[in-house]
PDB file of N, CA and C in Angstrom:
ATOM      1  N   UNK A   1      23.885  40.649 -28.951  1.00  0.00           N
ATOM      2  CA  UNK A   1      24.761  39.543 -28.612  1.00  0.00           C
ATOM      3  C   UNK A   1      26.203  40.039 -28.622  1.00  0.00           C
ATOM      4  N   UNK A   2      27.063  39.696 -27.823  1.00  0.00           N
ATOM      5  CA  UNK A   2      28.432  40.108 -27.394  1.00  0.00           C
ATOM      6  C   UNK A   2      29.153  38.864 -27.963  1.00  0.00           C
ATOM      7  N   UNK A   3      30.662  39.034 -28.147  1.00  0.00           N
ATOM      8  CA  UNK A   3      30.774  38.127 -28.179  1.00  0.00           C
ATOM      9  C   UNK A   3      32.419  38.122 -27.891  1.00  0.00           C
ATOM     10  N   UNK A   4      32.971  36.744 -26.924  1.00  0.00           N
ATOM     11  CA  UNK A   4      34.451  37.488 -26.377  1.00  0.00           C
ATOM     12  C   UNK A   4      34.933  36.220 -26.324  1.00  0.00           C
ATOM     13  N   UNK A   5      36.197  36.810 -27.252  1.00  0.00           N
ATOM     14  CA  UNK A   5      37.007  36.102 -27.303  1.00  0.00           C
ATOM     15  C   UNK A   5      38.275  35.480 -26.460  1.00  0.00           C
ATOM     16  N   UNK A   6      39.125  35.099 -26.169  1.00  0.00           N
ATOM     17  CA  UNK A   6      40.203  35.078 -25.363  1.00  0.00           C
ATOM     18  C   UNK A   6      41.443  34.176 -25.801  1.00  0.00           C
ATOM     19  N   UNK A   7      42.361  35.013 -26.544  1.00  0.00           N
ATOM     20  CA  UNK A   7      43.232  33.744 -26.851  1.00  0.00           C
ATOM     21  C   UNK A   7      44.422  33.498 -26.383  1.00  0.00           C
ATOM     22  N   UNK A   8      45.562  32.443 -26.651  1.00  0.00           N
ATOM     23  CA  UNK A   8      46.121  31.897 -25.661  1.00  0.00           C
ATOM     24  C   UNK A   8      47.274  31.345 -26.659  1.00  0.00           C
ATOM     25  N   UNK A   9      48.164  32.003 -27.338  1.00  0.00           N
ATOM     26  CA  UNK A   9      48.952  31.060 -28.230  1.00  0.00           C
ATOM     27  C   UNK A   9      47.911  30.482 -29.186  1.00  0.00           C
ATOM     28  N   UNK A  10      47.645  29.575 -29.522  1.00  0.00           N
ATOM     29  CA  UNK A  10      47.023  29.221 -30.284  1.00  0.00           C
ATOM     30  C   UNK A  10      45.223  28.269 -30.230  1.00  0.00           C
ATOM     31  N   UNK A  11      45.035  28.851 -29.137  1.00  0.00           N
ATOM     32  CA  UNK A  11      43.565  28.353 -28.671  1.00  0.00           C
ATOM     33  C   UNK A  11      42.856  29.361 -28.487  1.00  0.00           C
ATOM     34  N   UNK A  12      41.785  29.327 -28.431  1.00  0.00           N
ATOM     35  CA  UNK A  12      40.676  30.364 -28.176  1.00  0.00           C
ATOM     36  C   UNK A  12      39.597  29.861 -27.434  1.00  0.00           C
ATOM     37  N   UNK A  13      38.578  30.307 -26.602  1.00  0.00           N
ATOM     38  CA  UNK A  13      37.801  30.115 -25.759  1.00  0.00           C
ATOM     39  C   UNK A  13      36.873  31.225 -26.571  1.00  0.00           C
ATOM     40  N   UNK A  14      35.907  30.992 -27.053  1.00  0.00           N
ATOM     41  CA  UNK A  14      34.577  31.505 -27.286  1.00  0.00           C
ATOM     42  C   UNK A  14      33.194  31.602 -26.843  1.00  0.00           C
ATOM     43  N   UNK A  15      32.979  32.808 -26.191  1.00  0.00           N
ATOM     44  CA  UNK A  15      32.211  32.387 -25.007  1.00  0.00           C
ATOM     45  C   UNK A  15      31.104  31.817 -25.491  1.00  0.00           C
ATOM     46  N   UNK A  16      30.090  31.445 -25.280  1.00  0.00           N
ATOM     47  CA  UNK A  16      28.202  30.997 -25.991  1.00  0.00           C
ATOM     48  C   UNK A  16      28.702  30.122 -27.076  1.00  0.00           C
ATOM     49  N   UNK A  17      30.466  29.929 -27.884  1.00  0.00           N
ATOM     50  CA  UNK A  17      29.950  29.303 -29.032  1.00  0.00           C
ATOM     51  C   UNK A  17      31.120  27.768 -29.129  1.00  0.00           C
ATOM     52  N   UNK A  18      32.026  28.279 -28.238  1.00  0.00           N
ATOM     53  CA  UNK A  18      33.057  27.019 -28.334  1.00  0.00           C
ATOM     54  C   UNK A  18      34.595  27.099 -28.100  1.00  0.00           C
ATOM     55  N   UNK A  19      35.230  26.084 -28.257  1.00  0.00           N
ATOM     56  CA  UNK A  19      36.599  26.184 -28.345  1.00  0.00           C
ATOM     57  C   UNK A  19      37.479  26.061 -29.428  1.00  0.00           C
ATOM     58  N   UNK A  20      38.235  26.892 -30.197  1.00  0.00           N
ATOM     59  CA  UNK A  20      39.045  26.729 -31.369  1.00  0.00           C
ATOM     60  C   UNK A  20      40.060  26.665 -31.407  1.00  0.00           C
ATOM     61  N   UNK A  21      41.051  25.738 -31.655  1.00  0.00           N
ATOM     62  CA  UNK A  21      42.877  25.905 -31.786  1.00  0.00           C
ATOM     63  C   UNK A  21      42.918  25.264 -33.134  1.00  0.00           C
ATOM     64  N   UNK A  22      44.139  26.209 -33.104  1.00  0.00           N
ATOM     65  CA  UNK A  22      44.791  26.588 -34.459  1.00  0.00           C
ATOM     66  C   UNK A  22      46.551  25.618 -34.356  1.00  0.00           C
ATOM     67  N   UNK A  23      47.128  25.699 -35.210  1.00  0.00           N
ATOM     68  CA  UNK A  23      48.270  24.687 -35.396  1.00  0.00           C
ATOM     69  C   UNK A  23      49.278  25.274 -36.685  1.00  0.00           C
ATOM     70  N   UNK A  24      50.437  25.048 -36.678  1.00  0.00           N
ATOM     71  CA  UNK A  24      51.678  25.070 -37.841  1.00  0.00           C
ATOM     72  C   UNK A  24      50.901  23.698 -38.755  1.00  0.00           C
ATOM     73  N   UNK A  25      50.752  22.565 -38.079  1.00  0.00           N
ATOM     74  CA  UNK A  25      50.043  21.189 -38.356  1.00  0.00           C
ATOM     75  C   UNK A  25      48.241  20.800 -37.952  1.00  0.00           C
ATOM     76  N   UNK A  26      47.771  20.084 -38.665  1.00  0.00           N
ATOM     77  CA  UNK A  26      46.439  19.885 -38.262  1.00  0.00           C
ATOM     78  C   UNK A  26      46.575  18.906 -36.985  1.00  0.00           C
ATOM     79  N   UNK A  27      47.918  17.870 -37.129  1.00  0.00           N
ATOM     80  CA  UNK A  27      47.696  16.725 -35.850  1.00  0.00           C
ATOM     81  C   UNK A  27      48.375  17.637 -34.851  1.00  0.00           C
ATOM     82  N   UNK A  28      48.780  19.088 -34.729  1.00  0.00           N
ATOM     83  CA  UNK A  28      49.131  20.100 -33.658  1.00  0.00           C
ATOM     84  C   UNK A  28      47.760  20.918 -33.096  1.00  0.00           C
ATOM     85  N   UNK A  29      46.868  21.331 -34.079  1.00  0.00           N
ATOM     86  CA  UNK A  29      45.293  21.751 -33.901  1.00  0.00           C
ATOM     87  C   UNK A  29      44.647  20.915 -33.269  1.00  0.00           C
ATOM     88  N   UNK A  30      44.648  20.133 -33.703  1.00  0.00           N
ATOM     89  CA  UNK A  30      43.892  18.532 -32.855  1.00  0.00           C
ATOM     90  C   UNK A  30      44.304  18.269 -31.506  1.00  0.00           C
ATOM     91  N   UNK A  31      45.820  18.329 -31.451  1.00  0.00           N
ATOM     92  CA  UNK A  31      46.472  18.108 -30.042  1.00  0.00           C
ATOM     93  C   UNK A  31      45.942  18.906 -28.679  1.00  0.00           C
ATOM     94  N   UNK A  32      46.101  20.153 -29.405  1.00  0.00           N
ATOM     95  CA  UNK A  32      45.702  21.475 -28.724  1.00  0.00           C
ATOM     96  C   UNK A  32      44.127  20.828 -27.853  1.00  0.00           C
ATOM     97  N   UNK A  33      43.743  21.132 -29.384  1.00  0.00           N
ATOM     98  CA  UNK A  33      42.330  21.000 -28.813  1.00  0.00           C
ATOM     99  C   UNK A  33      41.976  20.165 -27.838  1.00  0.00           C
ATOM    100  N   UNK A  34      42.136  18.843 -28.226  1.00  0.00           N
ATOM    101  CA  UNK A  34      42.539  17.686 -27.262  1.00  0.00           C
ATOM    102  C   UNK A  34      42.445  17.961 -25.908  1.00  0.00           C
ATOM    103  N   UNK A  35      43.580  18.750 -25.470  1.00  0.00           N
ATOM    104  CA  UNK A  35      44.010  19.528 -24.100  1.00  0.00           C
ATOM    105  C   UNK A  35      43.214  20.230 -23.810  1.00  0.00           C
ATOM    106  N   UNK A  36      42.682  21.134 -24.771  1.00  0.00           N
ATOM    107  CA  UNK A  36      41.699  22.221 -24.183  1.00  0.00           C
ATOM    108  C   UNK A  36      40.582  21.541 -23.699  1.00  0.00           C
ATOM    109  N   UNK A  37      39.851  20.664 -24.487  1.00  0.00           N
ATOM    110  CA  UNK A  37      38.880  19.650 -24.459  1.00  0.00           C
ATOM    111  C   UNK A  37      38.778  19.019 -23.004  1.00  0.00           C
ATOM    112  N   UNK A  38      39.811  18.216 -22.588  1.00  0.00           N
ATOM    113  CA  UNK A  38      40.039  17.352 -21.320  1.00  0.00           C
ATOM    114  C   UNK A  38      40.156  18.641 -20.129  1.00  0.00           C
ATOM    115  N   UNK A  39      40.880  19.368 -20.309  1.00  0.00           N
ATOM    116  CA  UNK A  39      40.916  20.433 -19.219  1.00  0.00           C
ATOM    117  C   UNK A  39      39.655  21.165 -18.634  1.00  0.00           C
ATOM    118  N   UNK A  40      38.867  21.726 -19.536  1.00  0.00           N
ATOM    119  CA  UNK A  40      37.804  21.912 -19.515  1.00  0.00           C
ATOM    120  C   UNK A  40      36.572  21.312 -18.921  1.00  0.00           C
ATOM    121  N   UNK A  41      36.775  19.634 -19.004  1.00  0.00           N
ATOM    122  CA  UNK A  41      35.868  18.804 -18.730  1.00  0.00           C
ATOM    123  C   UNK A  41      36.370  18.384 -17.322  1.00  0.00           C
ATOM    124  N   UNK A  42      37.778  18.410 -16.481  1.00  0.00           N
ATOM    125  CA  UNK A  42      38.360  18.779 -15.639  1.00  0.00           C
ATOM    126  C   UNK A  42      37.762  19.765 -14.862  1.00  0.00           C
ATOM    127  N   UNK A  43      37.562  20.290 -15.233  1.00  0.00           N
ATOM    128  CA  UNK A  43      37.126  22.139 -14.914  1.00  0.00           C
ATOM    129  C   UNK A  43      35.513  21.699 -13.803  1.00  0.00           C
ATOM    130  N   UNK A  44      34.866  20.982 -15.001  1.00  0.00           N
ATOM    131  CA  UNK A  44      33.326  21.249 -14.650  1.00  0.00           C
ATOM    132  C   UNK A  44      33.364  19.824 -13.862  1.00  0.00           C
ATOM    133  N   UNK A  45      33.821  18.933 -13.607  1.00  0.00           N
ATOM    134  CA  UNK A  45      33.978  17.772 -12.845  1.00  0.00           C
ATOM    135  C   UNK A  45      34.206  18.308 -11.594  1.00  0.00           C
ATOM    136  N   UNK A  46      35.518  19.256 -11.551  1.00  0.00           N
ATOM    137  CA  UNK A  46      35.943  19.914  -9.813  1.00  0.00           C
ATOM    138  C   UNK A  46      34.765  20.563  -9.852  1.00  0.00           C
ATOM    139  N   UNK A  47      33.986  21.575 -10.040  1.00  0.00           N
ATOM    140  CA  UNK A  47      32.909  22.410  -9.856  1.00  0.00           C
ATOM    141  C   UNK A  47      31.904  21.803  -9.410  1.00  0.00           C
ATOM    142  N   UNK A  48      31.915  20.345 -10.085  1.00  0.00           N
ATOM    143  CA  UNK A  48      30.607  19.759  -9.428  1.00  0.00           C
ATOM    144  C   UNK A  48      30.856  18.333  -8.500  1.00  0.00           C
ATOM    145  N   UNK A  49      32.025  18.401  -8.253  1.00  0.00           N
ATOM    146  CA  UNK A  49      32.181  17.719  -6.505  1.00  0.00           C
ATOM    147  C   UNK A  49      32.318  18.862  -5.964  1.00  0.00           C
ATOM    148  N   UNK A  50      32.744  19.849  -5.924  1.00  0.00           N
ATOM    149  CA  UNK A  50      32.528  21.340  -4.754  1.00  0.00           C
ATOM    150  C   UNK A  50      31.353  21.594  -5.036  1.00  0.00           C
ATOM    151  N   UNK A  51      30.402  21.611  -5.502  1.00  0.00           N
ATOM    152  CA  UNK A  51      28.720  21.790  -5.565  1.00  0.00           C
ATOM    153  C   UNK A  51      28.204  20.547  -4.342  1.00  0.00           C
ATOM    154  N   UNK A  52      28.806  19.640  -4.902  1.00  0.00           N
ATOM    155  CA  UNK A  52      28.394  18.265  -4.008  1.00  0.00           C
ATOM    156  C   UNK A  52      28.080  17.877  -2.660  1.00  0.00           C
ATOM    157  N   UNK A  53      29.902  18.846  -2.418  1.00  0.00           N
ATOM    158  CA  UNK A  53      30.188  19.049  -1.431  1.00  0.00           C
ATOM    159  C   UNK A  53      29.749  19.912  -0.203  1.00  0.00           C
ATOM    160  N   UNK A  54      29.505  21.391  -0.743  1.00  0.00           N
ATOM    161  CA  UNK A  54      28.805  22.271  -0.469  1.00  0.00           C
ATOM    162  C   UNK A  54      27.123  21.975   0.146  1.00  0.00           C
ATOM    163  N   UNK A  55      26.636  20.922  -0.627  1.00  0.00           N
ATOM    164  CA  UNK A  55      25.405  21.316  -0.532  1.00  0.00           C
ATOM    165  C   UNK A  55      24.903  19.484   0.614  1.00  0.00           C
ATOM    166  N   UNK A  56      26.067  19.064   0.700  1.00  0.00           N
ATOM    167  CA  UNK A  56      26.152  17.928   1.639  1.00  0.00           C
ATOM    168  C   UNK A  56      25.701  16.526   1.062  1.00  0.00           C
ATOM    169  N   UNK A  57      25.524  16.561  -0.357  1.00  0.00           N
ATOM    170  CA  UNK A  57      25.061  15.522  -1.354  1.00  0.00           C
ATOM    171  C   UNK A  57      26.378  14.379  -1.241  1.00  0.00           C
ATOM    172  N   UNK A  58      27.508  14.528  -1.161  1.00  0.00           N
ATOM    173  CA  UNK A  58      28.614  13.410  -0.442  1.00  0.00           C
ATOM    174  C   UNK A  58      29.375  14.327   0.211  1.00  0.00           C
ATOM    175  N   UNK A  59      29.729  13.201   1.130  1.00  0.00           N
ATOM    176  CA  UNK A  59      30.787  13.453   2.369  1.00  0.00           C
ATOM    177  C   UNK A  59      32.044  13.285   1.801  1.00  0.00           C
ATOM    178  N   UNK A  60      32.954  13.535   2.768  1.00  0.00           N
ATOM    179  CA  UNK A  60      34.590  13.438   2.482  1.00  0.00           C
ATOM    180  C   UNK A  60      35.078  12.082   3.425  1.00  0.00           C
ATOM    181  N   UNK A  61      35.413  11.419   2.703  1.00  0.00           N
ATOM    182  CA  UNK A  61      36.025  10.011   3.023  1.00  0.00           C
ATOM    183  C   UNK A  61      36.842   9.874   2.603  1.00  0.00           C
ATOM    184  N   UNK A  62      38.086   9.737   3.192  1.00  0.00           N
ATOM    185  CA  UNK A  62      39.974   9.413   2.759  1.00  0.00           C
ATOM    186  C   UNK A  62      39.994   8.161   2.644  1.00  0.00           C
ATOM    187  N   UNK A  63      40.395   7.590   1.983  1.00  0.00           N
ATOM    188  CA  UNK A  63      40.635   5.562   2.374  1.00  0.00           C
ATOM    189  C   UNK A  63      42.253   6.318   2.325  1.00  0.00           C
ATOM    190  N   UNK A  64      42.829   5.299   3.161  1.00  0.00           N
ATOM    191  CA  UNK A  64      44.341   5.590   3.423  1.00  0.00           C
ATOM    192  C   UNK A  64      44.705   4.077   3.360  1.00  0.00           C
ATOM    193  N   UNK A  65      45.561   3.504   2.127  1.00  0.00           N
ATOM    194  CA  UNK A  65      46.481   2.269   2.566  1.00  0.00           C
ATOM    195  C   UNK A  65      47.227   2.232   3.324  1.00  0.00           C
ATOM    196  N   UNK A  66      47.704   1.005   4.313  1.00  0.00           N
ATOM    197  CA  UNK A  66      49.121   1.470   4.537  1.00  0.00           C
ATOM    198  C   UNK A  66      49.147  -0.186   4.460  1.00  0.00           C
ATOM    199  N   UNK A  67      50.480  -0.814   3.531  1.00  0.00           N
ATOM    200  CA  UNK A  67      50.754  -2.206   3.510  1.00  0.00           C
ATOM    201  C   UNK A  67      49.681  -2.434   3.401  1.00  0.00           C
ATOM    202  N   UNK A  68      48.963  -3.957   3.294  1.00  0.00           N
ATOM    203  CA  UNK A  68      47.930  -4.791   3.395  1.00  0.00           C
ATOM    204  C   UNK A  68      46.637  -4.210   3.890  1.00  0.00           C
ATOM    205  N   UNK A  69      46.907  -3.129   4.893  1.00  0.00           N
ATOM    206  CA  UNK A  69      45.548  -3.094   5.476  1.00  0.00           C
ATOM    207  C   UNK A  69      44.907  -1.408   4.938  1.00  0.00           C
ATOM    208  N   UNK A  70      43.432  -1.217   4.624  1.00  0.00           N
ATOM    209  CA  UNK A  70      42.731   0.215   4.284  1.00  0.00           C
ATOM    210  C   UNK A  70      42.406   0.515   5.866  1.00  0.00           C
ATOM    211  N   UNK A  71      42.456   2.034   6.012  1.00  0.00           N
ATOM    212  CA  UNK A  71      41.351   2.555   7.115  1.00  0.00           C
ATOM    213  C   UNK A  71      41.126   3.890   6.363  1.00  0.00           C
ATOM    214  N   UNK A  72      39.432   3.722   6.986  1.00  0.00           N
ATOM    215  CA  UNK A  72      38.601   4.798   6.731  1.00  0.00           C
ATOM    216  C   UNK A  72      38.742   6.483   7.862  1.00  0.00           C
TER     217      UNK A  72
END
């Protein structure tokens, strides 16, 4: 088992085991993490509308307002 680290100021990305940030403060560790947390889940959301997309499971549809009225 390998195991690789990558850190970043005060976050780390662990590959197979997780994400860790560190802080001056614990509500600064938390914050971090927080960010790392949402970004991440960001991450795999775009990956899987470009999977989606790719594989023709949804189409691309713009709704465009303009004033009062939508067109497709």
């Amino acid at each position: 088992m390998t195991l690789t680290v990558t850190f970043e100021q005060n976050i780390a990305l662990i590959k197979a085991s997780g994400l860790l940030s560190t802080g001056s403060t614990v509500d600064e560790a938390g914050f971090l993490f927080g960010l790392l947390d949402r970004g991440c889940a960001i991450q795999i959301q775009y990956v899987k509308y470009i999977y989606s997309l790719a594989l023709g499971l949804i189409s691309r549809t713009f709704l465009i307002y303009h004033g009062s009225r939508s067109y497709y």
